[in-house]
Protein backbone atom coordinates (compact mmCIF):
# COMPACT_ATOMS: atom_id res chain seq x y z
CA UNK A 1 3.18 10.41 8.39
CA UNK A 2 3.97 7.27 6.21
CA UNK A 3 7.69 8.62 5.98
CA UNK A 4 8.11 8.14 9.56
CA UNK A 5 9.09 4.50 8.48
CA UNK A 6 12.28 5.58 7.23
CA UNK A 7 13.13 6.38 10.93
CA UNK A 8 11.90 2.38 11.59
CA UNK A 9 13.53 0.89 8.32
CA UNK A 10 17.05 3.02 8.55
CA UNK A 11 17.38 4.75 12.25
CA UNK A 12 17.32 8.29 12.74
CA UNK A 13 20.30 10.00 11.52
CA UNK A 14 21.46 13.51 10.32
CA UNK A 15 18.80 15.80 8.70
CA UNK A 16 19.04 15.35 4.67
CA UNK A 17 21.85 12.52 4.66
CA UNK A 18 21.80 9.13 4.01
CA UNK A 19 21.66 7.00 7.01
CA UNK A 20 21.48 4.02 8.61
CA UNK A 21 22.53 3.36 12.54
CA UNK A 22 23.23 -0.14 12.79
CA UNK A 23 23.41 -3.51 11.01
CA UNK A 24 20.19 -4.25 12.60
CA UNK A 25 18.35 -1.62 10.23
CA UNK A 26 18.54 -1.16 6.42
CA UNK A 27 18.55 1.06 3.80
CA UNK A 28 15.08 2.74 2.64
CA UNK A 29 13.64 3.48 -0.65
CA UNK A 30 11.32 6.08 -1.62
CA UNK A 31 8.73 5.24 -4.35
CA UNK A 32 7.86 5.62 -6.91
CA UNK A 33 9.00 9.01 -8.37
CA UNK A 34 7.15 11.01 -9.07
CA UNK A 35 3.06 11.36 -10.14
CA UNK A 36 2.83 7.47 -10.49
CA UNK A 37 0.13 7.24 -8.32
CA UNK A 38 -1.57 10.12 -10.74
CA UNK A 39 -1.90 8.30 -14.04
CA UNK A 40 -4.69 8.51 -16.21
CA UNK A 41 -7.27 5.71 -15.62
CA UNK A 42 -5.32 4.71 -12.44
CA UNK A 43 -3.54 2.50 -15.26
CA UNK A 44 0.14 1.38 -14.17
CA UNK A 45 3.12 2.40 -16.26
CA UNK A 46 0.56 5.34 -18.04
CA UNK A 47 0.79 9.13 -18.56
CA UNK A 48 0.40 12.03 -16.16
CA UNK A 49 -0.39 14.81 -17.25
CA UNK A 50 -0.36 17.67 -14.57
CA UNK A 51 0.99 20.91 -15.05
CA UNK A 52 4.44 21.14 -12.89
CA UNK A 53 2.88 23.65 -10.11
CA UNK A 54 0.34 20.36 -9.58
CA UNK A 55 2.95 17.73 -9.44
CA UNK A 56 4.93 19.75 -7.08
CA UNK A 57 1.48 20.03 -4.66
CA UNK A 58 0.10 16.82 -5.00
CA UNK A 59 2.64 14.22 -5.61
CA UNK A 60 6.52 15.68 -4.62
CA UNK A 61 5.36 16.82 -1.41
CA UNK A 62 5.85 12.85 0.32
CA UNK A 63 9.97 13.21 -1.16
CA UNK A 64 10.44 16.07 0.52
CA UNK A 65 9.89 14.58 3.34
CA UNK A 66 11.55 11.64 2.58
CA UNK A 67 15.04 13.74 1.66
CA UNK A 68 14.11 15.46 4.85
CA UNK A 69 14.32 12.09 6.91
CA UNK A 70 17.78 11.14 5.17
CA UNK A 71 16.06 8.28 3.14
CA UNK A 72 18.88 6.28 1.13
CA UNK A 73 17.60 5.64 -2.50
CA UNK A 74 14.68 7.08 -4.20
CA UNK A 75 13.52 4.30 -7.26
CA UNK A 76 11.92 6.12 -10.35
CA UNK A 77 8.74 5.61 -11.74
CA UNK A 78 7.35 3.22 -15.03
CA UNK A 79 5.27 6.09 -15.88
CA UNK A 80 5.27 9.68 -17.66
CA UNK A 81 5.11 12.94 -17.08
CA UNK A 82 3.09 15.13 -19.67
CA UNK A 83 3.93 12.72 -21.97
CA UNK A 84 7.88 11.93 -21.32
CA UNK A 85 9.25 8.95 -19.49
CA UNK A 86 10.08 9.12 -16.18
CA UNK A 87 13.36 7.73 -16.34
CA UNK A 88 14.67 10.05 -19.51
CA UNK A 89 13.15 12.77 -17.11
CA UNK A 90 16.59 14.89 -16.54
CA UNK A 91 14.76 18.29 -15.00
CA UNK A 92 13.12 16.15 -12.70
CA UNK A 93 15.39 13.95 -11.61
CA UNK A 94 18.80 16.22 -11.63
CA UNK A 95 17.68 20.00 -11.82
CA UNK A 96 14.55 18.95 -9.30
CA UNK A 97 15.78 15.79 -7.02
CA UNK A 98 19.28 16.31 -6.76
CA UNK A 99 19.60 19.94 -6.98
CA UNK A 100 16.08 21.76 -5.99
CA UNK A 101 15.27 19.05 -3.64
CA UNK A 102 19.10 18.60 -2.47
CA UNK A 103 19.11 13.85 -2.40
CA UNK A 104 21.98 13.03 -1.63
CA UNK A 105 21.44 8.93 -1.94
CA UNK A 106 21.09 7.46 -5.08
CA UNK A 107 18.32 7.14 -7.69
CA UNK A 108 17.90 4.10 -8.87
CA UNK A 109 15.22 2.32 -12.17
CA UNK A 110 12.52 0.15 -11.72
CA UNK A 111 13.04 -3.05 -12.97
CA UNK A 112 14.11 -3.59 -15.97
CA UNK A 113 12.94 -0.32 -16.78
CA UNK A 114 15.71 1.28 -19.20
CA UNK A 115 14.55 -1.63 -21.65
CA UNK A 116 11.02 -0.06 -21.76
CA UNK A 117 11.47 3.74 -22.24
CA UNK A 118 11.20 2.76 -26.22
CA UNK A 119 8.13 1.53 -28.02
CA UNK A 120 8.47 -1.57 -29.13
CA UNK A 121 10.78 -2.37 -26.18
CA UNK A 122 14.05 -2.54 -25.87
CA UNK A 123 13.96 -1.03 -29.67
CA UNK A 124 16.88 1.07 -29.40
CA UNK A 125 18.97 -0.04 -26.11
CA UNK A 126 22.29 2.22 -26.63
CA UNK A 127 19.50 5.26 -26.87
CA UNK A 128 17.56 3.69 -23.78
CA UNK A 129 21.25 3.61 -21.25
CA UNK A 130 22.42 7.16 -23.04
CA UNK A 131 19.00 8.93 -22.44
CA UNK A 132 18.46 7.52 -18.31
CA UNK A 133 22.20 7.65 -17.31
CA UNK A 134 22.50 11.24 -18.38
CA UNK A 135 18.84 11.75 -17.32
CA UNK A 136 20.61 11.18 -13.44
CA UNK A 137 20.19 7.99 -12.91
CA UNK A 138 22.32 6.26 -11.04
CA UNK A 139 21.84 2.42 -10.23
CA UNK A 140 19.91 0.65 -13.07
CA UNK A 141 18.47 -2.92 -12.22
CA UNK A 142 19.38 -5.00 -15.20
CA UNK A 143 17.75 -8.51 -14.83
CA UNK A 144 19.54 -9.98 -17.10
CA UNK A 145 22.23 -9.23 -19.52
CA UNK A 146 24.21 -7.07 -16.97
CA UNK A 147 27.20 -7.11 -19.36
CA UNK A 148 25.64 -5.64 -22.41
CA UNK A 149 24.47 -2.72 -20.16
CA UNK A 150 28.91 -2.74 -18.83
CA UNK A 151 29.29 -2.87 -22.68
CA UNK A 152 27.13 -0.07 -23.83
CA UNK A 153 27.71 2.72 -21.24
CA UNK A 154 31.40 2.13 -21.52
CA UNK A 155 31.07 2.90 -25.09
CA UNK A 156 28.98 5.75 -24.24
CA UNK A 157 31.51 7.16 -21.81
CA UNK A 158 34.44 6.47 -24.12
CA UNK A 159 33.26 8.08 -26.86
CA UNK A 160 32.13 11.38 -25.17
CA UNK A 161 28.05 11.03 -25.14
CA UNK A 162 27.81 10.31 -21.20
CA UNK A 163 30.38 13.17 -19.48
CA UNK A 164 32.62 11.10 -17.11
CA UNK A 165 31.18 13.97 -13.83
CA UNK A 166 28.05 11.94 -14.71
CA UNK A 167 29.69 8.49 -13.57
CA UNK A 168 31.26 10.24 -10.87
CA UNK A 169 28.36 11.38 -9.15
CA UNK A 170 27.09 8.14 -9.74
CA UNK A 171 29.60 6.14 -7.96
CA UNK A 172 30.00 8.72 -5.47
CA UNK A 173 26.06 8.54 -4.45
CA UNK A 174 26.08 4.82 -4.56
CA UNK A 175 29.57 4.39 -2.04
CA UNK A 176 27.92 7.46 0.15
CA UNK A 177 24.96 4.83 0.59
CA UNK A 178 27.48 1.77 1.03
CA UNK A 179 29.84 3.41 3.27
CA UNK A 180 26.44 4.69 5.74
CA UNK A 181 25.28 0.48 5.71
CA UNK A 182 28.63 -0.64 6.87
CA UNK A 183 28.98 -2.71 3.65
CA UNK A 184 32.74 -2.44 3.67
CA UNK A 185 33.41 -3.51 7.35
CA UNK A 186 30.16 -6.28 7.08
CA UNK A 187 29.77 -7.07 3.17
CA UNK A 188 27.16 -9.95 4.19
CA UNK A 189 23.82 -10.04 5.93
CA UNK A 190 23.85 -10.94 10.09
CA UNK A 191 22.47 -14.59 10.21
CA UNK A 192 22.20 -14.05 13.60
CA UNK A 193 18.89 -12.17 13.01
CA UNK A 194 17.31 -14.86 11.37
CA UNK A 195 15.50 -16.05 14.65
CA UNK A 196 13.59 -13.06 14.87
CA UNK A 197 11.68 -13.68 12.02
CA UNK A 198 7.59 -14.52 12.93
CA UNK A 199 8.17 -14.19 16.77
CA UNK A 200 5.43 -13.32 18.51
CA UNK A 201 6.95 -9.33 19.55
CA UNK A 202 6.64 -8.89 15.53
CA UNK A 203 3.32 -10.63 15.22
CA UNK A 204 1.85 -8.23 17.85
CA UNK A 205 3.49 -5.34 16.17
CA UNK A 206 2.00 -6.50 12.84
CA UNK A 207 -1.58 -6.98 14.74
CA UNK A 208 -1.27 -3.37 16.08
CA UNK A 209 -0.74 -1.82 12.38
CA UNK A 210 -3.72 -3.52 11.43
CA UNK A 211 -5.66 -2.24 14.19
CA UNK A 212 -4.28 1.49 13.85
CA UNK A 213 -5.09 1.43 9.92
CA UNK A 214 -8.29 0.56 10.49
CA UNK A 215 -10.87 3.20 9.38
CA UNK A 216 -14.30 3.31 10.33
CA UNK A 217 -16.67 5.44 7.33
CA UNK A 218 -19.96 4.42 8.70
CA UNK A 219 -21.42 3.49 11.59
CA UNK A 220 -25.15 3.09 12.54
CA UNK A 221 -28.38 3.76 9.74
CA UNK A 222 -31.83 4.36 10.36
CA UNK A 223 -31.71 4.13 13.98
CA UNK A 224 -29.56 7.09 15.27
CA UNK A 225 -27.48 4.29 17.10
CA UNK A 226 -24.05 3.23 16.46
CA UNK A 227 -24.01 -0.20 15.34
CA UNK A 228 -20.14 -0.80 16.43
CA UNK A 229 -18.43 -2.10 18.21
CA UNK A 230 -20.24 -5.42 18.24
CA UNK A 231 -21.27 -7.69 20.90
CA UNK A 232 -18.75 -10.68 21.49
CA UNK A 233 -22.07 -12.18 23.71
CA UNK A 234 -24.33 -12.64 20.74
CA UNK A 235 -26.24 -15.59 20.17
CA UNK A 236 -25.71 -16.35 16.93
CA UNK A 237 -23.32 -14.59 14.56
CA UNK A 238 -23.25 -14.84 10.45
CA UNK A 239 -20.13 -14.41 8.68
CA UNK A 240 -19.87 -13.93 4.97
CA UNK A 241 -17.74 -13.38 2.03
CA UNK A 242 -15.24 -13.97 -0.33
CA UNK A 243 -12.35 -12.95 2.28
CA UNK A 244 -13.63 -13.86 5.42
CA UNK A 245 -11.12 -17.07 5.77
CA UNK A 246 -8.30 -16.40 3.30
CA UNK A 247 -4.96 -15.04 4.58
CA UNK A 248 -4.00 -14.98 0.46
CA UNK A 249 -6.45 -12.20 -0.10
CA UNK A 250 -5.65 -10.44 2.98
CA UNK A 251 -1.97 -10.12 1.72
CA UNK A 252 -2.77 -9.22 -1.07
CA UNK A 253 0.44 -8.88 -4.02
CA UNK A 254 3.83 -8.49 -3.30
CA UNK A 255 3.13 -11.67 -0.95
CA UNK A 256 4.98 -14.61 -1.55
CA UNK A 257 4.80 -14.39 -5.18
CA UNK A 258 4.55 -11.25 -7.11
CA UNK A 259 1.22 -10.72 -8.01
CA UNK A 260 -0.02 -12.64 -5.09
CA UNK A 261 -3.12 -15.90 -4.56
CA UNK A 262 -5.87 -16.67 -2.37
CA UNK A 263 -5.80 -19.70 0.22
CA UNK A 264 -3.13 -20.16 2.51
CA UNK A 265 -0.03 -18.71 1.48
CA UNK A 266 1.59 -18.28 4.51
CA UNK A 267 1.00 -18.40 8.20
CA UNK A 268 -1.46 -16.30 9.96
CA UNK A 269 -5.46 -15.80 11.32
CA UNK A 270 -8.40 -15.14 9.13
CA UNK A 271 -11.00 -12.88 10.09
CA UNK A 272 -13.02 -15.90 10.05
CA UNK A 273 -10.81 -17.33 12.89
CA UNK A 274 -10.02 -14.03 14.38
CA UNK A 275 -13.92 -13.77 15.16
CA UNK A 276 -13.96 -17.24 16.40
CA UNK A 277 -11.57 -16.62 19.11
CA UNK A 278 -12.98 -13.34 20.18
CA UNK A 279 -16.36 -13.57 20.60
CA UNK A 280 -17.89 -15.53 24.19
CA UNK A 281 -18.43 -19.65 24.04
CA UNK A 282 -21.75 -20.10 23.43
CA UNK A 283 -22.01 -17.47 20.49
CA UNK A 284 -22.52 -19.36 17.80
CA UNK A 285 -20.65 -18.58 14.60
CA UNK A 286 -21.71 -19.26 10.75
CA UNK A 287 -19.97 -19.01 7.92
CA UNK A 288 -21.24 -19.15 4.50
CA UNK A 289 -18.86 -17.40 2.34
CA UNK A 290 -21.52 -16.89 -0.78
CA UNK A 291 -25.68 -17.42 1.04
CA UNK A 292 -27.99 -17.81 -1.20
CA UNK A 293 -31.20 -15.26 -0.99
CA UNK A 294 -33.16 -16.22 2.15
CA UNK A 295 -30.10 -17.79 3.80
CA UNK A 296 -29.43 -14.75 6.04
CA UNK A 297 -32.72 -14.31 7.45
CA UNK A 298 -33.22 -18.08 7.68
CA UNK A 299 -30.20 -18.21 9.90
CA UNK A 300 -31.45 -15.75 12.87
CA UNK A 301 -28.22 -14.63 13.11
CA UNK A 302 -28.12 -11.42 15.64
CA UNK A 303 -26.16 -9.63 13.04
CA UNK A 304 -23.78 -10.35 9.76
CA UNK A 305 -19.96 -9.56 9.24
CA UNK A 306 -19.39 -9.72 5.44
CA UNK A 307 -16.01 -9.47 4.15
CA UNK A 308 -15.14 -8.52 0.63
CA UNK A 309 -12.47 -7.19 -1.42
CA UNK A 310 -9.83 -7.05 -4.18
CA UNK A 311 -8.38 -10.61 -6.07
CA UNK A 312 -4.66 -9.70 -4.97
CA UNK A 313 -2.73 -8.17 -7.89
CA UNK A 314 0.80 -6.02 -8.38
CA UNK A 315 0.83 -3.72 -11.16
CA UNK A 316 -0.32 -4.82 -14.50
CA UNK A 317 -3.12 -7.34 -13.24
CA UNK A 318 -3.91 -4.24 -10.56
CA UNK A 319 -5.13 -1.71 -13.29
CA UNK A 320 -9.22 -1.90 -13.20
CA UNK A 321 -10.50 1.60 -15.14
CA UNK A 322 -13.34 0.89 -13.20
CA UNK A 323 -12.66 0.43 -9.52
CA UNK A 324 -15.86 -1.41 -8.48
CA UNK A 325 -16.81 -4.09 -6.56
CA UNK A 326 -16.62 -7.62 -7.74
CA UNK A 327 -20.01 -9.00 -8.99
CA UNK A 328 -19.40 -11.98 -5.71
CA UNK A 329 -19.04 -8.93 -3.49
CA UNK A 330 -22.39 -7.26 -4.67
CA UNK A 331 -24.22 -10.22 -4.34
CA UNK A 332 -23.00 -11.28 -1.27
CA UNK A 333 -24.09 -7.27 0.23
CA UNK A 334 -27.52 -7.70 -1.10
CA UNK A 335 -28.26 -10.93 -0.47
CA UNK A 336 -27.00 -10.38 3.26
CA UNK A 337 -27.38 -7.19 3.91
CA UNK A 338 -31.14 -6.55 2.97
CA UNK A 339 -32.05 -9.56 5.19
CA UNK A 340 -29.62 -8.87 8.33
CA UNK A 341 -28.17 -6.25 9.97
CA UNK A 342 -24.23 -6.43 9.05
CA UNK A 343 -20.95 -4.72 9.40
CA UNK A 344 -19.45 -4.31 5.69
CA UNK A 345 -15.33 -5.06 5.71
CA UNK A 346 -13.80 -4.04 2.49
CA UNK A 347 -10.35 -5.22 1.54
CA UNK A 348 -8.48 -3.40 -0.84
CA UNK A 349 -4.99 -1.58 -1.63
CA UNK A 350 -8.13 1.77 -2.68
CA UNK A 351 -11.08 3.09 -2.73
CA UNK A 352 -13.38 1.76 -4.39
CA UNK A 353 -17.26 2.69 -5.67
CA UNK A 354 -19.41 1.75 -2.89
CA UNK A 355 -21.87 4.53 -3.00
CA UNK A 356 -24.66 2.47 -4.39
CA UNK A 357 -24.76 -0.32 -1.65
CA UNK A 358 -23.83 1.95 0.94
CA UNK A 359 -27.53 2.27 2.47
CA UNK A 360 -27.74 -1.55 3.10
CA UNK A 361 -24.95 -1.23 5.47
CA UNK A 362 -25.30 -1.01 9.10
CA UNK A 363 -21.27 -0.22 9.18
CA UNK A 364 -18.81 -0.01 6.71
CA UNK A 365 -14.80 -0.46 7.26
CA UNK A 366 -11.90 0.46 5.23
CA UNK A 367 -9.40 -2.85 5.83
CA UNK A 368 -7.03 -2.16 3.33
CA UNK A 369 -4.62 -5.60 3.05
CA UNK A 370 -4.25 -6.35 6.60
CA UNK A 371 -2.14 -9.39 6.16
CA UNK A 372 -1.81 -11.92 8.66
CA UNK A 373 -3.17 -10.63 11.81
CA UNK A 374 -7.02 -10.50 11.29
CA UNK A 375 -7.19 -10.54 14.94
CA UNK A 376 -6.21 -6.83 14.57
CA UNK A 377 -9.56 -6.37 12.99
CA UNK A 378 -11.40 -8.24 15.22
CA UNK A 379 -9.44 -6.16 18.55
CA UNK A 380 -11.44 -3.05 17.19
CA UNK A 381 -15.20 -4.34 15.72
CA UNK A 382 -15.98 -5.65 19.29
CA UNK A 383 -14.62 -2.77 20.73
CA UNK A 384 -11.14 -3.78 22.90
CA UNK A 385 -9.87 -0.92 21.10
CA UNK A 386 -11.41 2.22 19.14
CA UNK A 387 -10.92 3.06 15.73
CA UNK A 388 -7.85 5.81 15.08
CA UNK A 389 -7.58 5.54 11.27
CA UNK A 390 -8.15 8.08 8.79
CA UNK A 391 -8.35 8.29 5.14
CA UNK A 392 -5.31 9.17 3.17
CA UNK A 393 -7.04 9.49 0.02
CA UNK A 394 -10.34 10.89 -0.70
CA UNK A 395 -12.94 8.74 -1.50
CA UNK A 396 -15.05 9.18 -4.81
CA UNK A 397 -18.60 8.25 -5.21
CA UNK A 398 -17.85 7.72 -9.20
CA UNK A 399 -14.92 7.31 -11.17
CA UNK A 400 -16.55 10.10 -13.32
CA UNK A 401 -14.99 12.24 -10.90
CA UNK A 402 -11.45 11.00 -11.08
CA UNK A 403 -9.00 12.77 -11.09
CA UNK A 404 -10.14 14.19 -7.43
CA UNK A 405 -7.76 16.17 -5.27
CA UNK A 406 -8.34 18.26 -1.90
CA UNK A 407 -9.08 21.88 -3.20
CA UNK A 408 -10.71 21.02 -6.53
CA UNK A 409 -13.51 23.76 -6.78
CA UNK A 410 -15.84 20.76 -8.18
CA UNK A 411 -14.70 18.84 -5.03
CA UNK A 412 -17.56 16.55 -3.49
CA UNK A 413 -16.72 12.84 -2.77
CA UNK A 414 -18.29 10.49 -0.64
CA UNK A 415 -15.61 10.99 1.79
CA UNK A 416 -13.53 13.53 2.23
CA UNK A 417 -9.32 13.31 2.46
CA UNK A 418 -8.93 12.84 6.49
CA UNK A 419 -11.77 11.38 7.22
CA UNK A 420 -12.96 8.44 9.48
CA UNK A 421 -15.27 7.94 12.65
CA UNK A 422 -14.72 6.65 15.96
CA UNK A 423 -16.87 4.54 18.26
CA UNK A 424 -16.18 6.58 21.38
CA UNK A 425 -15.47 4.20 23.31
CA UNK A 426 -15.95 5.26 27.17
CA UNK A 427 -14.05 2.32 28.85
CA UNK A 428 -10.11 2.02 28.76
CA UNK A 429 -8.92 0.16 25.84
CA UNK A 430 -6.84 -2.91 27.15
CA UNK A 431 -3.35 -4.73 25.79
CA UNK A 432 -4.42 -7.93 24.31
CA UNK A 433 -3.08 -10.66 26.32
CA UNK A 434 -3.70 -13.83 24.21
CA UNK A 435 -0.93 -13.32 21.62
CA UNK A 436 -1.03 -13.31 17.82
CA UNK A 437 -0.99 -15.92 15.10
């Protein structure tokens, strides 16, 4: 399903080829190929090792579809395969991408990637263009001395060690892509565009993702009875955690800055606000973003939302070999949790080990990184909407039992691939009428 956004990002276009329909659209890029998101420890830029029968089940099957859907560029991965580089990689990126798996855009690096397929980097650079231009790739991103790469792979070419049919497929894949974005006719971005930016038809768009991405794992303990959706008429209302009113950690990286920040870094509702604004006047809402023991129970509150999560990260400050939740976020569940009922909100870019605190929670939510719109959380907890998401990735009790893929014979996580509950919801689900922020 997730390469149904080409058809948003690009248009839909002829099966297999490189398209996009108008200068309203762009071109897409598939990443990050392949068996990055399969590295040992989880750990960014590290080593898969899979035999090729796995790779081709677990990790290829997304470019497939991707090729499929005419997607424009595919970007390599950081990482290795079985112990080789990714982007020196020439059976899986020629014999398998272009030829078994018939791309026709082009393949581009990561950044700055060519300088790091040597250890120390950028050790031996004439190796480094020789061994990922004949490899098949054909668009490197070279942040900075663009003319020693123009110096070395001219030298390459002249003197025989990269076959000229390797530049020409190059260049032909890369004008293929050109001449399908209208680059030669419109060589510069439509300004006119630039008022559609943050209006409110893209805010509400945004606030429906975060609704439909949503996934509900528990729901209701020792009483048989669901404990969602929640009442927007209660008297009194707790609200707690470390991401309960901070549109930073919402974003998470990739937001603003590369590896992301908390506070305000852009416009947009906390889940803080978002609850605010849904629930009835007189409800009373608290926040306390770390209580004390005792503070929950002193407070009366009908029930607790606590929201908790991921620091916001991009690879690198991302890798965590052990995927559990911060020591805030454990406190804040126990010192909550054990005293009032509450809803659990977890936001994270994965799974992470939640098995032992699990039984304190009334109801537990996968967020993900929302973003902006925490009213799109809020649409669903008090029940304007039911939940519709499911996992796309299992979800391990331990990282003892990583790596864990559907059809393992030892295969018993907490939940499984696909899962996620509803509320079953018996009234019609309305449009939300007041807008987004």
């Amino acid at each position: 399903m997730m390469t149904d956004v080409i058809y948003g990002l690009q248009g839909v276009g002829p099966p297999g080829l490189p398209f996009v329909a108008s200068r309203s659209k762009v071109a897409a890029c598939a990443k990050h190929y392949v068996g990055d998101g399969g590295t040992q420890k989880g750990i960014n830029s590290n080593n898969t090792i899979l035999s090729y029968e796995d790779l081709v089940k677990i990790h290829m099957v997304p470019y497939v579809d991707a090729i499929a859907k005419g997607v424009s560029t595919i970007m390599v991965s950081y990482s290795s395969w079985n112990g080789v580089k990714m982007h020196t990689n020439r059976f899986l990126i020629t014999d398998v991408l272009k030829g078994k798996l018939g791309f026709k855009g082009f393949v581009i690096s990561d950044y700055a990637a060519i300088d790091r397929i040597t250890t120390p980097m950028d050790a031996n650079y004439t190796y480094s263009v020789l061994k990922s231009i004949n490899a098949g790739l054909d668009m490197i991103m070279v942040p900075f001395d663009y003319e020693r790469f123009i110096d070395t792979l001219t030298s390459l070419v002249d003197s025989g060690f990269v076959p000229i049919r390797r530049i020409d497929d190059a260049v032909t894949r890369i004008l293929r892509v050109k001449i399908s974005m209208g680059l030669f006719e419109h060589p510069l971005a439509e300004r006119s565009y630039l008022h559609q930016f943050g209006i409110l038809d893209n805010r509400m768009v945004a606030r429906e993702a975060v609704r439909k991405s949503l996934v509900l794992l528990k729901n209701g303990i020792s009483t048989g009875r669901p404990f969602l959706p929640l009442s927007k008429n209660a008297t009194k209302i707790l609200v707690s955690g470390t991401h309960a009113d901070d549109i930073g950690l919402l974003c998470g990286g990739w937001t603003i800055s590369w590896q992301g920040s908390p506070g305000r870094t852009t416009a947009g509702t906390s889940i803080l606000h978002a609850i605010k604004t849904a629930v009835s006047k007189p409800t009373r809402v608290l926040h306390k973003a770390s209580p004390a023991p005792g503070y929950a129970a002193r407070s009366k509150a009908d029930f607790a939302i606590v929201v908790i999560g991921e620091q916001p990260y991009a690879e690198g400050r991302g890798d965590n070999k052990n995927l559990t939740i911060s020591e805030e976020g454990i406190r804040t569940i126990n010192n909550v949790c054990s005293e009032v009922k509450c809803l659990v909100i977890l936001i994270s870019g994965r799974p992470l080990v939640v098995e032992p605190y699990l039984h304190m929670m009334e109801a537990f939510v996968a967020a993900w990184l929302p973003g902006t719109q925490g009213r799109g959380i809020t649409d669903v907890i008090f029940g304007d909407y039911d939940f519709v998401g499911r996992l796309s990735s299992t979800w391990f009790r331990s990282i003892d039992q990583l790596p864990m893929n559907v059809g393992d014979a030892d295969y018993d996580p907490l939940f499984r691939f696909g899962y996620g509950l509803r509320m079953s919801l018996d009234h019609r689900q309305h449009k939300v009428k007041n807008g987004a922020e």
